[in-house]
Protein backbone atom coordinates (compact mmCIF):
# COMPACT_ATOMS: atom_id res chain seq x y z
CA UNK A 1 6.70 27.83 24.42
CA UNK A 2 5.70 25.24 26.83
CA UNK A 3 5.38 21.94 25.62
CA UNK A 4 3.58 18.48 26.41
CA UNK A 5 2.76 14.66 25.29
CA UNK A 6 -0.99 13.59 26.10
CA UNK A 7 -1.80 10.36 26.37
CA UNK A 8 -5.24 8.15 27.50
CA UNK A 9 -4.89 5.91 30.83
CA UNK A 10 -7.42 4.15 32.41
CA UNK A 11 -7.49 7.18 35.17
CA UNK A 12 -7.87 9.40 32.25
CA UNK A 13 -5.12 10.68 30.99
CA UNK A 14 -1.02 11.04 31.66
CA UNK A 15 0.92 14.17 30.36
CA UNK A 16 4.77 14.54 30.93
CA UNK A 17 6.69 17.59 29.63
CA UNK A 18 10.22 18.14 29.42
CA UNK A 19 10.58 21.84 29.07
CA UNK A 20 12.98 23.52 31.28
CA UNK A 21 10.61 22.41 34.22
CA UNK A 22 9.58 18.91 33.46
CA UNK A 23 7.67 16.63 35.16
CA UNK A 24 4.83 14.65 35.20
CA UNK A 25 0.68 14.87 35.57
CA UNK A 26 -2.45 12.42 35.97
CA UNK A 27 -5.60 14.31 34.67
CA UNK A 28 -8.29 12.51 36.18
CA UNK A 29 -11.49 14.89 34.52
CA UNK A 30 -11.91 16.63 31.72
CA UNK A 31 -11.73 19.69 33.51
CA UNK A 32 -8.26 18.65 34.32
CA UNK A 33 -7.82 18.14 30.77
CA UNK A 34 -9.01 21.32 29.20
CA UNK A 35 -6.94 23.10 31.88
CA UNK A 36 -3.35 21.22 30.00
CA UNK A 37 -5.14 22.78 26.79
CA UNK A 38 -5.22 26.19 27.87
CA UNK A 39 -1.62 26.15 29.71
CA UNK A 40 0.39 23.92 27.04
CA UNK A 41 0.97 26.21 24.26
CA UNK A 42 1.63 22.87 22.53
CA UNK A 43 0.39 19.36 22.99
CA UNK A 44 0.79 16.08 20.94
CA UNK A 45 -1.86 13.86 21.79
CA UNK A 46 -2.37 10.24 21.08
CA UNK A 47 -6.16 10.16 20.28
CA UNK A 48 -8.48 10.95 16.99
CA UNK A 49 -8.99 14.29 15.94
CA UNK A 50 -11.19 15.21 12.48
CA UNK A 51 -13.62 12.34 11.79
CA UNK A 52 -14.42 11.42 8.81
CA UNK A 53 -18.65 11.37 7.91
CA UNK A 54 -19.20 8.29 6.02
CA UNK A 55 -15.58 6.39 5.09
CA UNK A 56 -14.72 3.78 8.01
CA UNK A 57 -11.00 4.60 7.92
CA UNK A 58 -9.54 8.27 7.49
CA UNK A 59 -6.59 8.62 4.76
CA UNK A 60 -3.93 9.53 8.08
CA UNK A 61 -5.16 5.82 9.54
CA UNK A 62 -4.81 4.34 6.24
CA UNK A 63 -0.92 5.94 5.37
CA UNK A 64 -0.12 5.21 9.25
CA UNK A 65 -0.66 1.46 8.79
CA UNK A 66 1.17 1.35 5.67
CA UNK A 67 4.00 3.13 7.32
CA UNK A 68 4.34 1.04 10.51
CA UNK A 69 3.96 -2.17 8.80
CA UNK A 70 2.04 -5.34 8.84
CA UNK A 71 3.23 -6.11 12.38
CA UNK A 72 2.55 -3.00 13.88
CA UNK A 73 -0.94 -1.84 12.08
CA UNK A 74 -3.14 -3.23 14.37
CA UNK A 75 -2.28 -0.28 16.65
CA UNK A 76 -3.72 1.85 15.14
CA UNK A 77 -7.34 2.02 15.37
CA UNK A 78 -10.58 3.37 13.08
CA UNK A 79 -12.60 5.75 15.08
CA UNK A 80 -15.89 6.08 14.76
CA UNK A 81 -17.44 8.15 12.35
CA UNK A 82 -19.04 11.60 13.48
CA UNK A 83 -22.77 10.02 13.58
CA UNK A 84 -21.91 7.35 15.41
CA UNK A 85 -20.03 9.72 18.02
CA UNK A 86 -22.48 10.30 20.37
CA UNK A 87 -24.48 6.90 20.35
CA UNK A 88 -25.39 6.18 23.70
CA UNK A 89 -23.94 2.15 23.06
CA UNK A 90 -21.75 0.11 21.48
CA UNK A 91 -24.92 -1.50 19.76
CA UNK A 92 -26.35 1.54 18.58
CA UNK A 93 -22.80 2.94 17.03
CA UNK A 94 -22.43 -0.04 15.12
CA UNK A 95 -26.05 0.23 13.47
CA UNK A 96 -24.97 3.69 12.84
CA UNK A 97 -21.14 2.61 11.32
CA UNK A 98 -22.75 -0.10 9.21
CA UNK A 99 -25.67 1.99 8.43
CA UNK A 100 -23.21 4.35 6.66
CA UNK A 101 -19.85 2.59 5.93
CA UNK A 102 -21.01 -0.80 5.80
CA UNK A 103 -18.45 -1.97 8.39
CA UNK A 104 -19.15 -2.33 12.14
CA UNK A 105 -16.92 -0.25 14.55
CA UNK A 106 -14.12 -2.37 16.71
CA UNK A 107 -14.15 -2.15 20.20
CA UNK A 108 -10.96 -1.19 20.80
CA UNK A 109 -12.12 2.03 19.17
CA UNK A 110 -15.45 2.23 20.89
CA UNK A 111 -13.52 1.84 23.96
CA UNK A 112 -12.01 5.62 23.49
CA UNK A 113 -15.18 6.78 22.16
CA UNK A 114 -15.39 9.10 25.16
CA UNK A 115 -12.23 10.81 25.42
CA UNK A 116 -12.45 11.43 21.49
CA UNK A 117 -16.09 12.53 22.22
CA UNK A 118 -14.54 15.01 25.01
CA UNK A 119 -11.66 15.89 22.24
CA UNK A 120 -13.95 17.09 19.81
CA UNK A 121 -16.28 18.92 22.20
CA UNK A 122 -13.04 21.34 23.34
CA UNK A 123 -11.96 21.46 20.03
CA UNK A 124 -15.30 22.54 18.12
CA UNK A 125 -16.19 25.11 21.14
CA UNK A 126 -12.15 26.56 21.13
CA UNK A 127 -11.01 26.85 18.22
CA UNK A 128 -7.57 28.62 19.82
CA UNK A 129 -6.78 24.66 20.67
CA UNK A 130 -6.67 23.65 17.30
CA UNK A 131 -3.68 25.55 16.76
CA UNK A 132 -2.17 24.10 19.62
CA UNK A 133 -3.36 20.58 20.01
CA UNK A 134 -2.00 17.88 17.16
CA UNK A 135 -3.11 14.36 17.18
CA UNK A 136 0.07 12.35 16.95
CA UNK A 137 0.97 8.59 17.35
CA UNK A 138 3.79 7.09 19.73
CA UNK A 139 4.68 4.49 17.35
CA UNK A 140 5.33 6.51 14.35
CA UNK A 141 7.37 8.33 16.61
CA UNK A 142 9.33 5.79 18.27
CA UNK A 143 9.70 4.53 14.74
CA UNK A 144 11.21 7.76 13.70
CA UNK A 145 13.44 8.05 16.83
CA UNK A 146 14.90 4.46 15.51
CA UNK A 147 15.75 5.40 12.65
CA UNK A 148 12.81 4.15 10.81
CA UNK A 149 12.43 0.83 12.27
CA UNK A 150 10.44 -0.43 15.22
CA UNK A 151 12.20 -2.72 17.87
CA UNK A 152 10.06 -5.67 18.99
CA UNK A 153 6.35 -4.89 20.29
CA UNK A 154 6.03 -2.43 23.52
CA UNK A 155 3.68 -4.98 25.14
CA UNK A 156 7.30 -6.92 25.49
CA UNK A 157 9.85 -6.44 27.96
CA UNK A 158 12.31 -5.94 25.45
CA UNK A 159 9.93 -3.23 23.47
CA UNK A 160 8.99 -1.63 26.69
CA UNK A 161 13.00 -0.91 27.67
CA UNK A 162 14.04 0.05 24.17
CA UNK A 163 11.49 2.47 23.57
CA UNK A 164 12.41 4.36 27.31
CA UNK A 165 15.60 3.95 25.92
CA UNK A 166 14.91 5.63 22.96
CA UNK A 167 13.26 8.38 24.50
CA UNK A 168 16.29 8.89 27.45
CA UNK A 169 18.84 9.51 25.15
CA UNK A 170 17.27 12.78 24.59
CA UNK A 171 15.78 13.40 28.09
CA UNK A 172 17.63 11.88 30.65
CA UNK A 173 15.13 12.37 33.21
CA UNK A 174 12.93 9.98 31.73
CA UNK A 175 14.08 7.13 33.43
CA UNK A 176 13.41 8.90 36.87
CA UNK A 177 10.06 9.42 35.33
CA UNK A 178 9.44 5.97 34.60
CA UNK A 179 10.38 4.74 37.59
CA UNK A 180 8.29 7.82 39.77
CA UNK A 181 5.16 6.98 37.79
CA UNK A 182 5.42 3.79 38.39
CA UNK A 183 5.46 3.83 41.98
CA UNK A 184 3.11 6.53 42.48
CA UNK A 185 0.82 5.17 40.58
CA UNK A 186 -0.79 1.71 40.34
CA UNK A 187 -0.89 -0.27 36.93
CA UNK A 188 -4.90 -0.40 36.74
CA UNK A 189 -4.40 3.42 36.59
CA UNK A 190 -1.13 4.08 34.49
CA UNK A 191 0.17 1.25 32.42
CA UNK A 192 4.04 0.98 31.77
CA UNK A 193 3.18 1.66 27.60
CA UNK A 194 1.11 4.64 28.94
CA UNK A 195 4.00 6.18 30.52
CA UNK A 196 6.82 5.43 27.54
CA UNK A 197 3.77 6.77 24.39
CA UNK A 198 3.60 9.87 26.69
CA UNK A 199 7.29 10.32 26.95
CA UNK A 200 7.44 10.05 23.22
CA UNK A 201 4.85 12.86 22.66
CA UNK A 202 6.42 14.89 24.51
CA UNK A 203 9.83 14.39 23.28
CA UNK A 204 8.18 15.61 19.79
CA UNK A 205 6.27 18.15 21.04
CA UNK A 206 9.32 19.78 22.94
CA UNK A 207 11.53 18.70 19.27
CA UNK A 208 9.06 20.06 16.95
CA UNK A 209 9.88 23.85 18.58
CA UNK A 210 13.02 23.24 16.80
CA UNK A 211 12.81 20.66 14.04
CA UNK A 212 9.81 20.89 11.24
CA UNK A 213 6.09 19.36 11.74
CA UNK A 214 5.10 16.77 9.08
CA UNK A 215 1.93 14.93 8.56
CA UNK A 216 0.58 12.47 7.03
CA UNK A 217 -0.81 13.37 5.18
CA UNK A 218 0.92 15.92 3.47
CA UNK A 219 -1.76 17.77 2.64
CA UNK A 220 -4.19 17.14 5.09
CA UNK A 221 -8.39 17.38 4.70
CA UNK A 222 -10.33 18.84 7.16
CA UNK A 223 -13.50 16.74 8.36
CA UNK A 224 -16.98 18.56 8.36
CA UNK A 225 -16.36 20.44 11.83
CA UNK A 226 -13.01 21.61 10.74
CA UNK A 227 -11.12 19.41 12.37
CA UNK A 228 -7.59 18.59 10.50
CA UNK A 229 -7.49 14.89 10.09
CA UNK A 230 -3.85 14.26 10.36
CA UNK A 231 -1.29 12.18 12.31
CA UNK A 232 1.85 14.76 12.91
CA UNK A 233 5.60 13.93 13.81
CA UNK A 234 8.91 15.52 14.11
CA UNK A 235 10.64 15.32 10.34
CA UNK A 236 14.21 14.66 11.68
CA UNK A 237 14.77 13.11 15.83
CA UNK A 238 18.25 12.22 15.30
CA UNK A 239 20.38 13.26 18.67
């Protein structure tokens, strides 16, 4: 099975594997993107998939929050509803949000309206991806790899270098990574968080061959496309 960890970057998107040959990718289109869906066999990805019709915040967002804490829920993000999806502004999806949920949508989340928009499309027209692609979340993950506790905030230094750290004691060749990525790429097109939430997804997505999937929730809905609304980790990470 050939694993991978997707995550968005202001070039588009980074994926890193660490199957038996690892290494590293910048998809810069979303041809490049559907091309990691049809070679991965599987991917966790950090972006929305299954969106909810009328309720501002899906159940997974909700638990997620509660999980990570106070501290750390502002990470995570309400997408927009499916008819706001495809408003052609920021103006227009919040007429549509409040129209239906009463609340406006962020722009943090209108900011990756797009690459959920380009999600859903190659999710709805392939439904073989759905078996393959799971929505996940780095910092449940690196909370998991911690043994459920997260080490100050990865916009820090100190958060930055202990989740790599985290994520090398597993995969050695992560810190080559870090380092490679960095200096191939510049930070207006690959941040330094970019690179360590990708590590993570991969780390699970190579783990979870090996070590159960869990969700939350546990029993997950599906939205009106099908789509499973669900955030997914590794039950156990422990070396």
């Amino acid at each position: 099975m050939k694993t991978a960890g997707i995550d968005g970057c202001k070039a588009g998107w980074i994926l890193i594997t660490f199957d038996e040959d690892p290494g590293y990718f910048v998809l810069r289109s979303d041809e490049d993107l559907e091309e990691a869906f049809k070679t991965y066999d599987r991917i966790f990805i950090d972006m929305p998939i299954g969106l909810e019709d009328e309720n501002y915040t899906r159940e997974c967002d909700r638990l997620l929050r509660e999980t990570l804490g106070p501290e750390y829920a502002s990470s995570v993000f309400s997408p927009p509803i499916r008819p706001a999806l495809h408003a052609p502004s920021y103006v227009e999806a919040n007429i549509q949000s409040y129209e239906y949920t009463e609340k406006k949508l962020t722009v943090q989340a209108w900011n990756i309206t797009p690459k959920i928009r380009t999600i859903d499309s190659f999710l709805q027209n392939n439904k073989e991806y759905r078996e393959k692609v799971f929505e996940s979340h780095p910092e449940l993950l690196f909370m998991k790899l911690n043994g459920g506790m997260i080490y100050q905030k990865k916009k820090t230094k100190k958060g930055l270098r202990h989740r790599l750290g985290l994520v090398v004691d597993h995969e050695e060749i992560a810190a080559d990574f870090f380092r490679d990525i960095k200096e191939e790429f510049r930070r207006n097109e690959v941040a330094e968080d970019d690179i360590v939430d990708a590590m993570a997804l991969a780390l699970a997505a190579k783990q979870s061959q090996e070590k159960p999937i869990e969700t939350l929730p546990e029993d997950p809905p599906l939205d009106s496309e099908g789509l499973k609304m669900a955030i997914h980790y590794v039950k156990r990470t422990a070396i």
